[in-house]
PDB file of N, CA and C in Angstrom:
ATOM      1  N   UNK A   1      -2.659  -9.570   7.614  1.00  0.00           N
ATOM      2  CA  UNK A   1      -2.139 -10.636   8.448  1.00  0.00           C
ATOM      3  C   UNK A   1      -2.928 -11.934   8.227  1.00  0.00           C
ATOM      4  N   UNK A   2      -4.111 -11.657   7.783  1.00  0.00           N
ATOM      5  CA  UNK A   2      -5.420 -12.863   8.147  1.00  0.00           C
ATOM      6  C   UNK A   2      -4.846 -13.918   6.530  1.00  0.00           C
ATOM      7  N   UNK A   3      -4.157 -12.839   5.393  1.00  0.00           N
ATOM      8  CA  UNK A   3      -3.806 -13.513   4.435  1.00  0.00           C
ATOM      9  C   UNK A   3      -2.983 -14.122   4.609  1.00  0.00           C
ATOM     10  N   UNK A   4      -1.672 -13.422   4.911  1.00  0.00           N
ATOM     11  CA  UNK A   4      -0.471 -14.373   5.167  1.00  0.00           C
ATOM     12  C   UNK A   4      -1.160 -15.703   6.167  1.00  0.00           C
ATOM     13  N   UNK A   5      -1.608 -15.581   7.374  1.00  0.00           N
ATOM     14  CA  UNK A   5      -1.776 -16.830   7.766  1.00  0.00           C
ATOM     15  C   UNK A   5      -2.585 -18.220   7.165  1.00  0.00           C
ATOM     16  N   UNK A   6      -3.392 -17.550   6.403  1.00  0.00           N
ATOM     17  CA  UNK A   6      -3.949 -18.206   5.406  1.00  0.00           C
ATOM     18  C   UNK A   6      -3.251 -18.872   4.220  1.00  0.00           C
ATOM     19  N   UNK A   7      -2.170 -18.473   3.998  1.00  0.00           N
ATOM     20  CA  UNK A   7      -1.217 -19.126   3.116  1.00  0.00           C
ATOM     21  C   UNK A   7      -0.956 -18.708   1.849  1.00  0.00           C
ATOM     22  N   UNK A   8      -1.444 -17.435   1.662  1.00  0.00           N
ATOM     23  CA  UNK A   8      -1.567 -16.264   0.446  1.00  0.00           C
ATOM     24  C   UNK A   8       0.228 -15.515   0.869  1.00  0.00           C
ATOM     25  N   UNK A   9       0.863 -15.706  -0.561  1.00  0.00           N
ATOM     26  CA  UNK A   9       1.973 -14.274  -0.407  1.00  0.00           C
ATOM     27  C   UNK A   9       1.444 -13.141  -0.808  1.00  0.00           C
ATOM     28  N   UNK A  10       1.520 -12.531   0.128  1.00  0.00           N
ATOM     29  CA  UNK A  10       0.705 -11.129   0.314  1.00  0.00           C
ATOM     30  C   UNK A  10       2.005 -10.059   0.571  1.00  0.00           C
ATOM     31  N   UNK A  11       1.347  -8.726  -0.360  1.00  0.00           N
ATOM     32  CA  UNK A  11       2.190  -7.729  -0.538  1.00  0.00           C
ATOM     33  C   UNK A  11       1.671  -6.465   0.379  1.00  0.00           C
ATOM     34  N   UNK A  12       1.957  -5.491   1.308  1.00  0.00           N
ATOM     35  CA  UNK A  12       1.181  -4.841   1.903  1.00  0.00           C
ATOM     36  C   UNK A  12       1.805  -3.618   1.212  1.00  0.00           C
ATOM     37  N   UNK A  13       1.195  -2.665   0.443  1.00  0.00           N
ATOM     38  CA  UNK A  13       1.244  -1.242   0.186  1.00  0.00           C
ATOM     39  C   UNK A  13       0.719   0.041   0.630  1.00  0.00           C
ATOM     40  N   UNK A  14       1.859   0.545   1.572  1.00  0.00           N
ATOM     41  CA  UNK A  14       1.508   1.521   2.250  1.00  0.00           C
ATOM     42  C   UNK A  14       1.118   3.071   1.549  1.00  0.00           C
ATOM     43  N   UNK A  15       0.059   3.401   0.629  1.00  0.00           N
ATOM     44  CA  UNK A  15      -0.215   4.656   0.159  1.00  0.00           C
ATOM     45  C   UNK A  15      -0.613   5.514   1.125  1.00  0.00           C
ATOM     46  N   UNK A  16      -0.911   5.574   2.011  1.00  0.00           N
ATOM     47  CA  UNK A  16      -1.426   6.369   3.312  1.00  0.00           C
ATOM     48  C   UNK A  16      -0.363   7.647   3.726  1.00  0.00           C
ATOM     49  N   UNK A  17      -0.800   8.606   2.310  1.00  0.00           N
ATOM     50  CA  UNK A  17       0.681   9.351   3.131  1.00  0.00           C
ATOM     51  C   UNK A  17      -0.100  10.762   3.809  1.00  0.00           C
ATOM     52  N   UNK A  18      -1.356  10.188   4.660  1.00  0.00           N
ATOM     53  CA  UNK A  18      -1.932  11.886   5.562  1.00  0.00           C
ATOM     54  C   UNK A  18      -1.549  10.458   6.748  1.00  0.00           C
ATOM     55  N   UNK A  19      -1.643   9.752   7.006  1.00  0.00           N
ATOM     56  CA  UNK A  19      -0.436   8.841   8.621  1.00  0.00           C
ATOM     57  C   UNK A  19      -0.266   7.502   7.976  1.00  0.00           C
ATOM     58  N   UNK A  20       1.218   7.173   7.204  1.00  0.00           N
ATOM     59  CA  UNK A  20       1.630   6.125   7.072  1.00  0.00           C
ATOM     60  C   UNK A  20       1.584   5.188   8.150  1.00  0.00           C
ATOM     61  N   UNK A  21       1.870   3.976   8.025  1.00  0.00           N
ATOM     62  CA  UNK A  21       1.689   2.912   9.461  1.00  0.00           C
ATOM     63  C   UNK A  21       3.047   2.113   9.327  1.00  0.00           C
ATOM     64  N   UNK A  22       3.408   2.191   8.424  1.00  0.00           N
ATOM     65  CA  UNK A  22       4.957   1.109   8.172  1.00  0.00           C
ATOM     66  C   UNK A  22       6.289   2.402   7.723  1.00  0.00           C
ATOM     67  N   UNK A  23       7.131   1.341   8.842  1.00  0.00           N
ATOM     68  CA  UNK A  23       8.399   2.095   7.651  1.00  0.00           C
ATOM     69  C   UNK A  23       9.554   0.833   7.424  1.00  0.00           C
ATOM     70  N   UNK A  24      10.404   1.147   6.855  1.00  0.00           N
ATOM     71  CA  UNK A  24      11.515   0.068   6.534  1.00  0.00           C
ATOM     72  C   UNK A  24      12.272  -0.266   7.061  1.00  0.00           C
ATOM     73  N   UNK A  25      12.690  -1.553   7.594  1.00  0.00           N
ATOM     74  CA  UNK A  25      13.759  -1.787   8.284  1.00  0.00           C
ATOM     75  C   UNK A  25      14.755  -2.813   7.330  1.00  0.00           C
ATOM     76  N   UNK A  26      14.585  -3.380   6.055  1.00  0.00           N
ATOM     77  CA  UNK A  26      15.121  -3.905   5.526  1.00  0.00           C
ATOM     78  C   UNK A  26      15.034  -4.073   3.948  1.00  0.00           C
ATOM     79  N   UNK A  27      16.025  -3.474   2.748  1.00  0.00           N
ATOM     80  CA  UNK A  27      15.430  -3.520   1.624  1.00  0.00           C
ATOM     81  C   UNK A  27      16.022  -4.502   0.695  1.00  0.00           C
ATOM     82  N   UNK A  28      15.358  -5.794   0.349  1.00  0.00           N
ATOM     83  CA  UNK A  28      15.892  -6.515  -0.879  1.00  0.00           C
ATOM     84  C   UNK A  28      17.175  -6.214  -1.821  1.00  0.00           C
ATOM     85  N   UNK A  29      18.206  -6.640  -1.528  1.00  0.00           N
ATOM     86  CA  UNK A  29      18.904  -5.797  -2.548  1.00  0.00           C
ATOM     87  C   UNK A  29      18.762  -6.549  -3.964  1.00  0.00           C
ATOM     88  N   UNK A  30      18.137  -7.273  -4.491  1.00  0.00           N
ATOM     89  CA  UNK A  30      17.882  -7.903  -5.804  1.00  0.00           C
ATOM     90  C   UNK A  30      16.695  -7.556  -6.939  1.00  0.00           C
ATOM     91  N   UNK A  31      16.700  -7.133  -7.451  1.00  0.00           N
ATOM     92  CA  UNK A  31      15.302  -6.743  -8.042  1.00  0.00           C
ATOM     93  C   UNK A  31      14.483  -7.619  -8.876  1.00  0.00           C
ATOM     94  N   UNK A  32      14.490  -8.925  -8.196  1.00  0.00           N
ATOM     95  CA  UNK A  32      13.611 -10.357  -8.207  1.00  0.00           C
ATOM     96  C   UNK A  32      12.459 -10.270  -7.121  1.00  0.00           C
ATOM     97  N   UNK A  33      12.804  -9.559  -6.181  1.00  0.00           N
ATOM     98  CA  UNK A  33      11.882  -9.448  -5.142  1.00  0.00           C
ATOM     99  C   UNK A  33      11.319  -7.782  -5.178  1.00  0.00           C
ATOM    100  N   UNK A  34      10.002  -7.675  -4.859  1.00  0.00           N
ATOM    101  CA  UNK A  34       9.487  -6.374  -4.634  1.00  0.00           C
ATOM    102  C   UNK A  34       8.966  -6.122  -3.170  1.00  0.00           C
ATOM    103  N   UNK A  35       9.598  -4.860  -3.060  1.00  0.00           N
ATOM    104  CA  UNK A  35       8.963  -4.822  -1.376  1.00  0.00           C
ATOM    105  C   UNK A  35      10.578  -4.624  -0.573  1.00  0.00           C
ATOM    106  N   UNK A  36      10.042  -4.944   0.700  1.00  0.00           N
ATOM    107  CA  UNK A  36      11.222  -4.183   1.916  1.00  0.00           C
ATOM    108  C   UNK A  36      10.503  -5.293   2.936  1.00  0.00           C
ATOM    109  N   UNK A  37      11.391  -5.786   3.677  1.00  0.00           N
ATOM    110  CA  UNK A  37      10.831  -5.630   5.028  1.00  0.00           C
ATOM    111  C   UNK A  37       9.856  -4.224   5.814  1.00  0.00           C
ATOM    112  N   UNK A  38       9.023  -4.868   6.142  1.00  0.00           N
ATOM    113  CA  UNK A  38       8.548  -3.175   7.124  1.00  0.00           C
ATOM    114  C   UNK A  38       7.977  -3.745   8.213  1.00  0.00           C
ATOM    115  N   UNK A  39       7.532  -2.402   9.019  1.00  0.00           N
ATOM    116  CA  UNK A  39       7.304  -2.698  10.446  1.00  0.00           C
ATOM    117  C   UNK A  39       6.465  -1.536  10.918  1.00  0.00           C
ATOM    118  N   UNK A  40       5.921  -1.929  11.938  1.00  0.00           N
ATOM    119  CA  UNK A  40       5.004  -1.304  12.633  1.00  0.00           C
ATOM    120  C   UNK A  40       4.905  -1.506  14.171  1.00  0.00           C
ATOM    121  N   UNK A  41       5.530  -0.245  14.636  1.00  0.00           N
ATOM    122  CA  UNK A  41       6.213  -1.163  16.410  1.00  0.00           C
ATOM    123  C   UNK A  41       5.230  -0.732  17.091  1.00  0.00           C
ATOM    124  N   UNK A  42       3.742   0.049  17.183  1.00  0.00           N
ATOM    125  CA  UNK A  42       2.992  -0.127  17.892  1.00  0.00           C
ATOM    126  C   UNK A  42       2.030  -1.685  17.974  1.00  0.00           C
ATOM    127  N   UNK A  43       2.079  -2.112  16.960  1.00  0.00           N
ATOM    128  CA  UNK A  43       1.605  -3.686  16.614  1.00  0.00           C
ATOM    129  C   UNK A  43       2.637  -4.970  16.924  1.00  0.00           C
ATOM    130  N   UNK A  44       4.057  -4.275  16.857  1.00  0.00           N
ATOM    131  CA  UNK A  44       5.196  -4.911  16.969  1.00  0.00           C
ATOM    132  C   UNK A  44       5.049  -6.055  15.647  1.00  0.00           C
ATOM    133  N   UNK A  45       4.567  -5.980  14.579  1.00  0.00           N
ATOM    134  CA  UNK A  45       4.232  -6.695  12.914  1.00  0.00           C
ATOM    135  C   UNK A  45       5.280  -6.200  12.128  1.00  0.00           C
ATOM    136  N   UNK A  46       5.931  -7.509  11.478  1.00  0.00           N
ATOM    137  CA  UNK A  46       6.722  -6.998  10.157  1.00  0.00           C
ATOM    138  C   UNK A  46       5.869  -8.005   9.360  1.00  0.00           C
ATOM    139  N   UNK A  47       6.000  -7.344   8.364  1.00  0.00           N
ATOM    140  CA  UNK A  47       5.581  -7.578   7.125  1.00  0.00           C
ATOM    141  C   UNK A  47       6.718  -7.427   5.349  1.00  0.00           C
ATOM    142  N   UNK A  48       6.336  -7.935   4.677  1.00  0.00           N
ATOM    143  CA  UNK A  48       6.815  -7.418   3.245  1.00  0.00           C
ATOM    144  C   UNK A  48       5.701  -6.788   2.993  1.00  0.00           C
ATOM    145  N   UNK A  49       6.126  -5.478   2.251  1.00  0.00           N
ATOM    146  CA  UNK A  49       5.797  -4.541   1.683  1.00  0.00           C
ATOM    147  C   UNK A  49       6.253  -2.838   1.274  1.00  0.00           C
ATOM    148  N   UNK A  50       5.333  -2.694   0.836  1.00  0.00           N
ATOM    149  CA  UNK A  50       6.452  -0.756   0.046  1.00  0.00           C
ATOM    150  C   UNK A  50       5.487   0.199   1.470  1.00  0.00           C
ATOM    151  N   UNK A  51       6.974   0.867   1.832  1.00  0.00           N
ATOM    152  CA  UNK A  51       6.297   2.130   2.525  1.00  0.00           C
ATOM    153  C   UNK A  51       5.769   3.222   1.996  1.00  0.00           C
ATOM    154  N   UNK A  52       5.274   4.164   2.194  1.00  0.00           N
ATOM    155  CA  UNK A  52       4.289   5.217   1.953  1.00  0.00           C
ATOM    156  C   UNK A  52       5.630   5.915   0.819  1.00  0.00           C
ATOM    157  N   UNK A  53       5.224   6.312  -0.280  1.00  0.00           N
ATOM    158  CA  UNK A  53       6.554   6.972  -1.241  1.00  0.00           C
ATOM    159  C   UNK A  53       7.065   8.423  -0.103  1.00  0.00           C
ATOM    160  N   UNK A  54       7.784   9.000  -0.280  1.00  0.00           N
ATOM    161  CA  UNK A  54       8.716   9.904   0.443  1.00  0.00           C
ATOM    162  C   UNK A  54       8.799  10.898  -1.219  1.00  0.00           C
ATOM    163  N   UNK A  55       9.479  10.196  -2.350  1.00  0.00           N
ATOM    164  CA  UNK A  55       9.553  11.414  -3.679  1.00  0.00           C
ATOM    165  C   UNK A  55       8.547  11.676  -4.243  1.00  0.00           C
ATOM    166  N   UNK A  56       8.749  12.728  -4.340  1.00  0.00           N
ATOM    167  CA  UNK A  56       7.536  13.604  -5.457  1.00  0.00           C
ATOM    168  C   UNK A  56       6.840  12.869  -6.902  1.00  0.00           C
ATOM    169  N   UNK A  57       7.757  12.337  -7.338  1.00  0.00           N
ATOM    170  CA  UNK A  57       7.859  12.229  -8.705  1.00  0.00           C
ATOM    171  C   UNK A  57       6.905  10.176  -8.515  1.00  0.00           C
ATOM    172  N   UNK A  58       7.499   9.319  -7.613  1.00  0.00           N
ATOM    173  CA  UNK A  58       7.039   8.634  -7.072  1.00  0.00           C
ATOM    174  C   UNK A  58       4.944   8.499  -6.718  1.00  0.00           C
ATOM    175  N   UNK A  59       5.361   9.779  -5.803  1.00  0.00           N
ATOM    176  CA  UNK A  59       3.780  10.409  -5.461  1.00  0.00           C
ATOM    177  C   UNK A  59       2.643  10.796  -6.752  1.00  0.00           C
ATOM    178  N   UNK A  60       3.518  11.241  -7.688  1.00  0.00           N
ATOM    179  CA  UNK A  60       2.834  11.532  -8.670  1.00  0.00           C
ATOM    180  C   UNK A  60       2.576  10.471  -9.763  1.00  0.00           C
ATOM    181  N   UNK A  61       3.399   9.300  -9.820  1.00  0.00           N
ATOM    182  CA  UNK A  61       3.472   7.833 -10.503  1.00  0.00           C
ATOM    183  C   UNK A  61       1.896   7.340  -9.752  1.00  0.00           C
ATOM    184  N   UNK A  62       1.859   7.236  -8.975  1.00  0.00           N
ATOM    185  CA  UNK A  62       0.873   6.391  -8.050  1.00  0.00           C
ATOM    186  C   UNK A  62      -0.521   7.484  -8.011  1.00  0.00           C
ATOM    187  N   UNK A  63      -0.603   8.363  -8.755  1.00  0.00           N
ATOM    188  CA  UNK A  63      -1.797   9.275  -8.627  1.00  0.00           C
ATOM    189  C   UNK A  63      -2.314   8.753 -10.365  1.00  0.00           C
ATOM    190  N   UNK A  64      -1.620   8.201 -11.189  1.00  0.00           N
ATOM    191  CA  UNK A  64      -1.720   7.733 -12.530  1.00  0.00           C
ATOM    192  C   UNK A  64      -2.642   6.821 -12.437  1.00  0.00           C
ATOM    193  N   UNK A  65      -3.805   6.358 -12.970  1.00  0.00           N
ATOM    194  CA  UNK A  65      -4.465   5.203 -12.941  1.00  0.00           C
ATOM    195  C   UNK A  65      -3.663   3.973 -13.372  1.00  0.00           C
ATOM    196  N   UNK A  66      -3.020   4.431 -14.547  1.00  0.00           N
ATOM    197  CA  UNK A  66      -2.525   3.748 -15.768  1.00  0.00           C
ATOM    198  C   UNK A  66      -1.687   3.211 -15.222  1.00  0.00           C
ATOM    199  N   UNK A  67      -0.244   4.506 -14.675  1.00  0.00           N
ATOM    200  CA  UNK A  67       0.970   3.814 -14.121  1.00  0.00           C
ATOM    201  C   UNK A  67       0.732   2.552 -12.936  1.00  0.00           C
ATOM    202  N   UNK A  68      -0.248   3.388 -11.898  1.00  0.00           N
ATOM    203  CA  UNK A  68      -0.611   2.613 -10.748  1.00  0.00           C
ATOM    204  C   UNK A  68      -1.427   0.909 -10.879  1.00  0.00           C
ATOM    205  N   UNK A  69      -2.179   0.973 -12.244  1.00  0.00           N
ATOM    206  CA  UNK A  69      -2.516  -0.503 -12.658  1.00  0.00           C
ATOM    207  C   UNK A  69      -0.843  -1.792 -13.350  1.00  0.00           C
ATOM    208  N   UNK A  70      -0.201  -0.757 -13.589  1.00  0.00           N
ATOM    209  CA  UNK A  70       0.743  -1.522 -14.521  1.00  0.00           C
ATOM    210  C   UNK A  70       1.825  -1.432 -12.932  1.00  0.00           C
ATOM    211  N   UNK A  71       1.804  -1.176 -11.981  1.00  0.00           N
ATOM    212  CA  UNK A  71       2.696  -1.724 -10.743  1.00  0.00           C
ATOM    213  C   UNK A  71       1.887  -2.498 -10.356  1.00  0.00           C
ATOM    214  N   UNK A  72       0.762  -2.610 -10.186  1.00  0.00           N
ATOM    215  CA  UNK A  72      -0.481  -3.490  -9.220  1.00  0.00           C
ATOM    216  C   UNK A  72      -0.045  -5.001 -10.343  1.00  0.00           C
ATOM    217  N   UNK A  73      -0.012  -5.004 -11.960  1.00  0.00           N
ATOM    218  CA  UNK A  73       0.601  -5.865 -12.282  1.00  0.00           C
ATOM    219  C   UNK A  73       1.323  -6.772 -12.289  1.00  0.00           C
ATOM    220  N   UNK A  74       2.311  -5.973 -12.105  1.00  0.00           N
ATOM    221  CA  UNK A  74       4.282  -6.891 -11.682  1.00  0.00           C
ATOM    222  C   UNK A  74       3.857  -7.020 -10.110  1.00  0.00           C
ATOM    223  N   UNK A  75       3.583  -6.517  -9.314  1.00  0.00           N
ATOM    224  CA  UNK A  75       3.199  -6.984  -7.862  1.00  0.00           C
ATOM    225  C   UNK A  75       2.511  -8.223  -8.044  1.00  0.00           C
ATOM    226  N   UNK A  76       1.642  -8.493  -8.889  1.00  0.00           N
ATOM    227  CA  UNK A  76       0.826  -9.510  -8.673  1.00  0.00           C
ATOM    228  C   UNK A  76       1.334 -10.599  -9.106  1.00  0.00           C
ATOM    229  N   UNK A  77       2.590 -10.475 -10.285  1.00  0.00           N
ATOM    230  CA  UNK A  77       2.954 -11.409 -10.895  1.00  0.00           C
ATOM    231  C   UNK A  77       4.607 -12.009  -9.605  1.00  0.00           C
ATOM    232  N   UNK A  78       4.165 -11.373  -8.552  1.00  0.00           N
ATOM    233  CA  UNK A  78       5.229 -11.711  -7.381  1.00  0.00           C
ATOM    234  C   UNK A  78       4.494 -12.653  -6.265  1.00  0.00           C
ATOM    235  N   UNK A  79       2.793 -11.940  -6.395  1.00  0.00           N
ATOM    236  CA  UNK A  79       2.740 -12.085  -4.695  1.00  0.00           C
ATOM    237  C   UNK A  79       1.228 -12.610  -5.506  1.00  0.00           C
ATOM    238  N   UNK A  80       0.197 -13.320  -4.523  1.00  0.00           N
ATOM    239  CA  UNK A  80      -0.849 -13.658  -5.001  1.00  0.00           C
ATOM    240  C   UNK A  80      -1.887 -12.750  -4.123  1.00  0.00           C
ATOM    241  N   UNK A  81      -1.498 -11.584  -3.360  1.00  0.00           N
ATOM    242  CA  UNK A  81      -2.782 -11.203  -2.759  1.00  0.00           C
ATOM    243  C   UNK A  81      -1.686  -9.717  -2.577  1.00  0.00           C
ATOM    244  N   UNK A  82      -2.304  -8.089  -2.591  1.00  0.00           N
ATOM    245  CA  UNK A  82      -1.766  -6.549  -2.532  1.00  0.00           C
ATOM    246  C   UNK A  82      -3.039  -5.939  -1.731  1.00  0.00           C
ATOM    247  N   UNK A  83      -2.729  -6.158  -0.348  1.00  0.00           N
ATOM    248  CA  UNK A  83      -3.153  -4.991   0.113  1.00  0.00           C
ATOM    249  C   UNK A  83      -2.806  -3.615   0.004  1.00  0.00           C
ATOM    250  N   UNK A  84      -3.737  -2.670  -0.379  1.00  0.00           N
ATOM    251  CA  UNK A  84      -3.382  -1.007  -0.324  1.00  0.00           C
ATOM    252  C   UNK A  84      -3.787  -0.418   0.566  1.00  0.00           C
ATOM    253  N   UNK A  85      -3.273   0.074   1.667  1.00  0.00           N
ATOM    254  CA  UNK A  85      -3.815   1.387   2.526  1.00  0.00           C
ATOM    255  C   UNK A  85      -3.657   2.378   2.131  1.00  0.00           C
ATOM    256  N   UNK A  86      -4.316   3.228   2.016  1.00  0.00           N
ATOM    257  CA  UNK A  86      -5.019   4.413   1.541  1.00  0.00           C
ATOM    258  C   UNK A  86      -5.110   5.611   2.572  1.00  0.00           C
ATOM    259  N   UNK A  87      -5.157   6.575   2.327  1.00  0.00           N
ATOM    260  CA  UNK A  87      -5.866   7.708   3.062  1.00  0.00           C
ATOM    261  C   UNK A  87      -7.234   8.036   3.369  1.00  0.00           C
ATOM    262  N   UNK A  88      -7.670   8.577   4.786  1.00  0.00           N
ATOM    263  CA  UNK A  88      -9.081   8.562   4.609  1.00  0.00           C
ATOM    264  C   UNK A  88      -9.707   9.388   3.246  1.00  0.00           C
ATOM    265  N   UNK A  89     -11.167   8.576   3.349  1.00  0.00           N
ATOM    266  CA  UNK A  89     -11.576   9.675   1.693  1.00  0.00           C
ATOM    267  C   UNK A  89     -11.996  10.835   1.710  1.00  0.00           C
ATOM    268  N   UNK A  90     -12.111  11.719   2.965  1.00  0.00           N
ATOM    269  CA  UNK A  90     -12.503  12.396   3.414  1.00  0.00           C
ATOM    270  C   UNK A  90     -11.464  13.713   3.159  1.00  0.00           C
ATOM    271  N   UNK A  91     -10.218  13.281   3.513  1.00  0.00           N
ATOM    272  CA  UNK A  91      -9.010  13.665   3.524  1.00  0.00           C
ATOM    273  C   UNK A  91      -8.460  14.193   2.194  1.00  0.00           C
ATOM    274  N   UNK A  92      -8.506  15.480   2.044  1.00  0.00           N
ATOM    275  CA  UNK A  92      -8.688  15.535   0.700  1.00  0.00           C
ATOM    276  C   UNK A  92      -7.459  16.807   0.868  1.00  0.00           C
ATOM    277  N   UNK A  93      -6.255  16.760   0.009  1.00  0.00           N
ATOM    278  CA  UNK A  93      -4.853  17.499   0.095  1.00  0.00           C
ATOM    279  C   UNK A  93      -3.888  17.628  -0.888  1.00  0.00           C
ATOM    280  N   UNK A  94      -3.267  18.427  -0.974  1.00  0.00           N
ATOM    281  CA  UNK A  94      -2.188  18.144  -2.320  1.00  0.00           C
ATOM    282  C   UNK A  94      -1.224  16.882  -1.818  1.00  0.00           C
ATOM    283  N   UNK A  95      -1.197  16.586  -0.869  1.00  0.00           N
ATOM    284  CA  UNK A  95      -0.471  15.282  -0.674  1.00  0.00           C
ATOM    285  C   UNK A  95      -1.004  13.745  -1.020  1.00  0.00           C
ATOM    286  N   UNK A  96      -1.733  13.794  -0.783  1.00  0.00           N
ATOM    287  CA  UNK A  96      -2.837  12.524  -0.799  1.00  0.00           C
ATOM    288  C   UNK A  96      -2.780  11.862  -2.205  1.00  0.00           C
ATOM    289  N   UNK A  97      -2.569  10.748  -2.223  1.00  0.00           N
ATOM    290  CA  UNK A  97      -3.126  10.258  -3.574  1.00  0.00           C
ATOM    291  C   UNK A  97      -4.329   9.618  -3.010  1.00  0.00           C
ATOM    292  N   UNK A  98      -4.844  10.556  -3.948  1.00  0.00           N
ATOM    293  CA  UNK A  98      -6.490  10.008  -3.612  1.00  0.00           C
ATOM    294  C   UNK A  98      -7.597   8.844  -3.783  1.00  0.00           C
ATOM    295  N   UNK A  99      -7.947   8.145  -2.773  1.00  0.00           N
ATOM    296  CA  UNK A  99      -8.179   6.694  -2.396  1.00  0.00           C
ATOM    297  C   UNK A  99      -9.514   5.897  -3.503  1.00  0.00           C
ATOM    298  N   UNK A 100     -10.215   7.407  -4.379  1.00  0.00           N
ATOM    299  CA  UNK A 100     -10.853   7.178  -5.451  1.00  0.00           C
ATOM    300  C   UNK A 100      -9.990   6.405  -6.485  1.00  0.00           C
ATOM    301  N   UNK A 101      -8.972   7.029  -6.779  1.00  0.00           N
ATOM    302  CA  UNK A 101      -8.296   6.408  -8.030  1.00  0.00           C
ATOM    303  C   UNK A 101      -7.417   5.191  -7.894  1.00  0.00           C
ATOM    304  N   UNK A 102      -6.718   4.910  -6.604  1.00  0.00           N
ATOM    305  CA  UNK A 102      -6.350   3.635  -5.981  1.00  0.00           C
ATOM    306  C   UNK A 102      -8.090   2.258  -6.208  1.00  0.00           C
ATOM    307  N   UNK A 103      -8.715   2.754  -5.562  1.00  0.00           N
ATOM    308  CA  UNK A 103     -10.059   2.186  -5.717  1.00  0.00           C
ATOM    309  C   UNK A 103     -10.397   1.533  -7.280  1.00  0.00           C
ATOM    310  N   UNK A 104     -10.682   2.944  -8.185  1.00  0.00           N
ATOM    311  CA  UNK A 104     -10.872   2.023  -9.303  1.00  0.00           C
ATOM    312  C   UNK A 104      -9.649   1.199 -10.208  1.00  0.00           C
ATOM    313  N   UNK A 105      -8.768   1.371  -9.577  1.00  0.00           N
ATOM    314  CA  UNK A 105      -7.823   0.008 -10.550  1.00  0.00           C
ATOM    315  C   UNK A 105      -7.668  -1.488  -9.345  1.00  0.00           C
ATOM    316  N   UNK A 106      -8.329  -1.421  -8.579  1.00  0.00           N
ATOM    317  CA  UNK A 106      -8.562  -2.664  -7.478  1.00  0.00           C
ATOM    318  C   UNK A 106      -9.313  -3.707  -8.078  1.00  0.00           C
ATOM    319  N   UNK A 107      -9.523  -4.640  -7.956  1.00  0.00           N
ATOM    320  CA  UNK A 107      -9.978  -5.683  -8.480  1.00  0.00           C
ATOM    321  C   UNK A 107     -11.630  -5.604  -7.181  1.00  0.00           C
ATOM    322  N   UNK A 108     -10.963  -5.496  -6.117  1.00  0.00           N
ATOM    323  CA  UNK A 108     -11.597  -5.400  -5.005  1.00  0.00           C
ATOM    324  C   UNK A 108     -11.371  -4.400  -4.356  1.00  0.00           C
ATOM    325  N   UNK A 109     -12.559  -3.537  -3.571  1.00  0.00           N
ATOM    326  CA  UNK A 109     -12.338  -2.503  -2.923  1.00  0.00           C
ATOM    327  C   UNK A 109     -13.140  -3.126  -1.215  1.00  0.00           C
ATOM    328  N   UNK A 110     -12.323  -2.551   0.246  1.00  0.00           N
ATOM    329  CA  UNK A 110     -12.896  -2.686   1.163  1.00  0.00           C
ATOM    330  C   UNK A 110     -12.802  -1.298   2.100  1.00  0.00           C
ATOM    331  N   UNK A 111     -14.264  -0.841   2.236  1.00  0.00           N
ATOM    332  CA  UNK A 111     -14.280   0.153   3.152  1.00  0.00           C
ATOM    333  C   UNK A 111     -14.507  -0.102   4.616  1.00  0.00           C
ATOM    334  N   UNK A 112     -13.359   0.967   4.825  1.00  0.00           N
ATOM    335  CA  UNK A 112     -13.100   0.451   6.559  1.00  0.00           C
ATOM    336  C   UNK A 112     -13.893   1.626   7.151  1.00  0.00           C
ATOM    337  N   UNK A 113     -15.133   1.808   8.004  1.00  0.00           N
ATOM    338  CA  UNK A 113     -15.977   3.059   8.757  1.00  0.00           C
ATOM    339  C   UNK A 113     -15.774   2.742  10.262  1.00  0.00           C
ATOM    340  N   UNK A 114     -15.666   3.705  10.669  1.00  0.00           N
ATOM    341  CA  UNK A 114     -15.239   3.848  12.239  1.00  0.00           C
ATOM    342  C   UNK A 114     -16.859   4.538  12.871  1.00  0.00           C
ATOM    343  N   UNK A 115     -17.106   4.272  13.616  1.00  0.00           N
ATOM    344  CA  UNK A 115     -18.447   4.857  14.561  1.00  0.00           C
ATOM    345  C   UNK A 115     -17.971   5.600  15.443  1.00  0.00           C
ATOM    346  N   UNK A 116     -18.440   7.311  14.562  1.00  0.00           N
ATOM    347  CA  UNK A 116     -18.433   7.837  15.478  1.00  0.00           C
ATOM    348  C   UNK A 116     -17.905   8.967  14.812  1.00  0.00           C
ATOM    349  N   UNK A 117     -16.695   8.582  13.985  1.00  0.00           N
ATOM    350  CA  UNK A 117     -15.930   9.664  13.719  1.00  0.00           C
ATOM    351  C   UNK A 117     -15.503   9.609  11.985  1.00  0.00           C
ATOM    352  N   UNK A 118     -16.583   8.596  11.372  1.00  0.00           N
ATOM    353  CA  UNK A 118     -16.326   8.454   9.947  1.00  0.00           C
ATOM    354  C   UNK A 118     -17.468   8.558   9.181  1.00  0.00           C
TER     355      UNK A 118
END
């Protein structure tokens, strides 16, 4: 949020699939634009950005370093700032794409620690 108000087009990518936070309420039908409307009604926030993948095959694209640097690409060549939420790192599952390998194709990494329970 602190980007967008700042004046950055910012992409929010929801990888968080042990508790996604967004889902879709609206999808681009042009493929000039990347992303969906999404939302988050405990925050009552919409945003642009991709919700947490739902297909397998998807899930397994985004566990790729390779594939996952060459989308972080074309995203960037849309938007000037990609947030990724992630799963905790702790959280370790056959579901999870794991927040190590999101991490090293980041330009920037920020760890979020909770007191108490992280």
């Amino acid at each position: 949020e602190r980007l967008i108000l700042a004046g950055y087009s910012t992409l929010y990518v929801d990888l968080n699939l042990f508790k996604p936070a967004y889902h879709t309420v609206h999808e681009f039908d042009d493929d000039a634009n990347v992303g969906h409307l999404i939302t988050r009604e405990d925050a009552h926030q919409t945003l642009v950005g991709l919700p947490a993948p739902s297909l397998a095959s998807t899930k397994l694209a985004y566990r790729d370093p390779t594939a996952l640097r060459k989308n972080i690409e074309t995203w960037l060549s849309q938007y000037d700032r990609i947030v990724i939420d992630t799963s905790p790192l702790l959280s370790v599952n056959k579901s999870n794409i794991p927040p190590q390998v999101i991490a090293g194709v980041c330009d920037a990494t920020l760890l979020v620690a909770h007191y108490g329970s992280t």
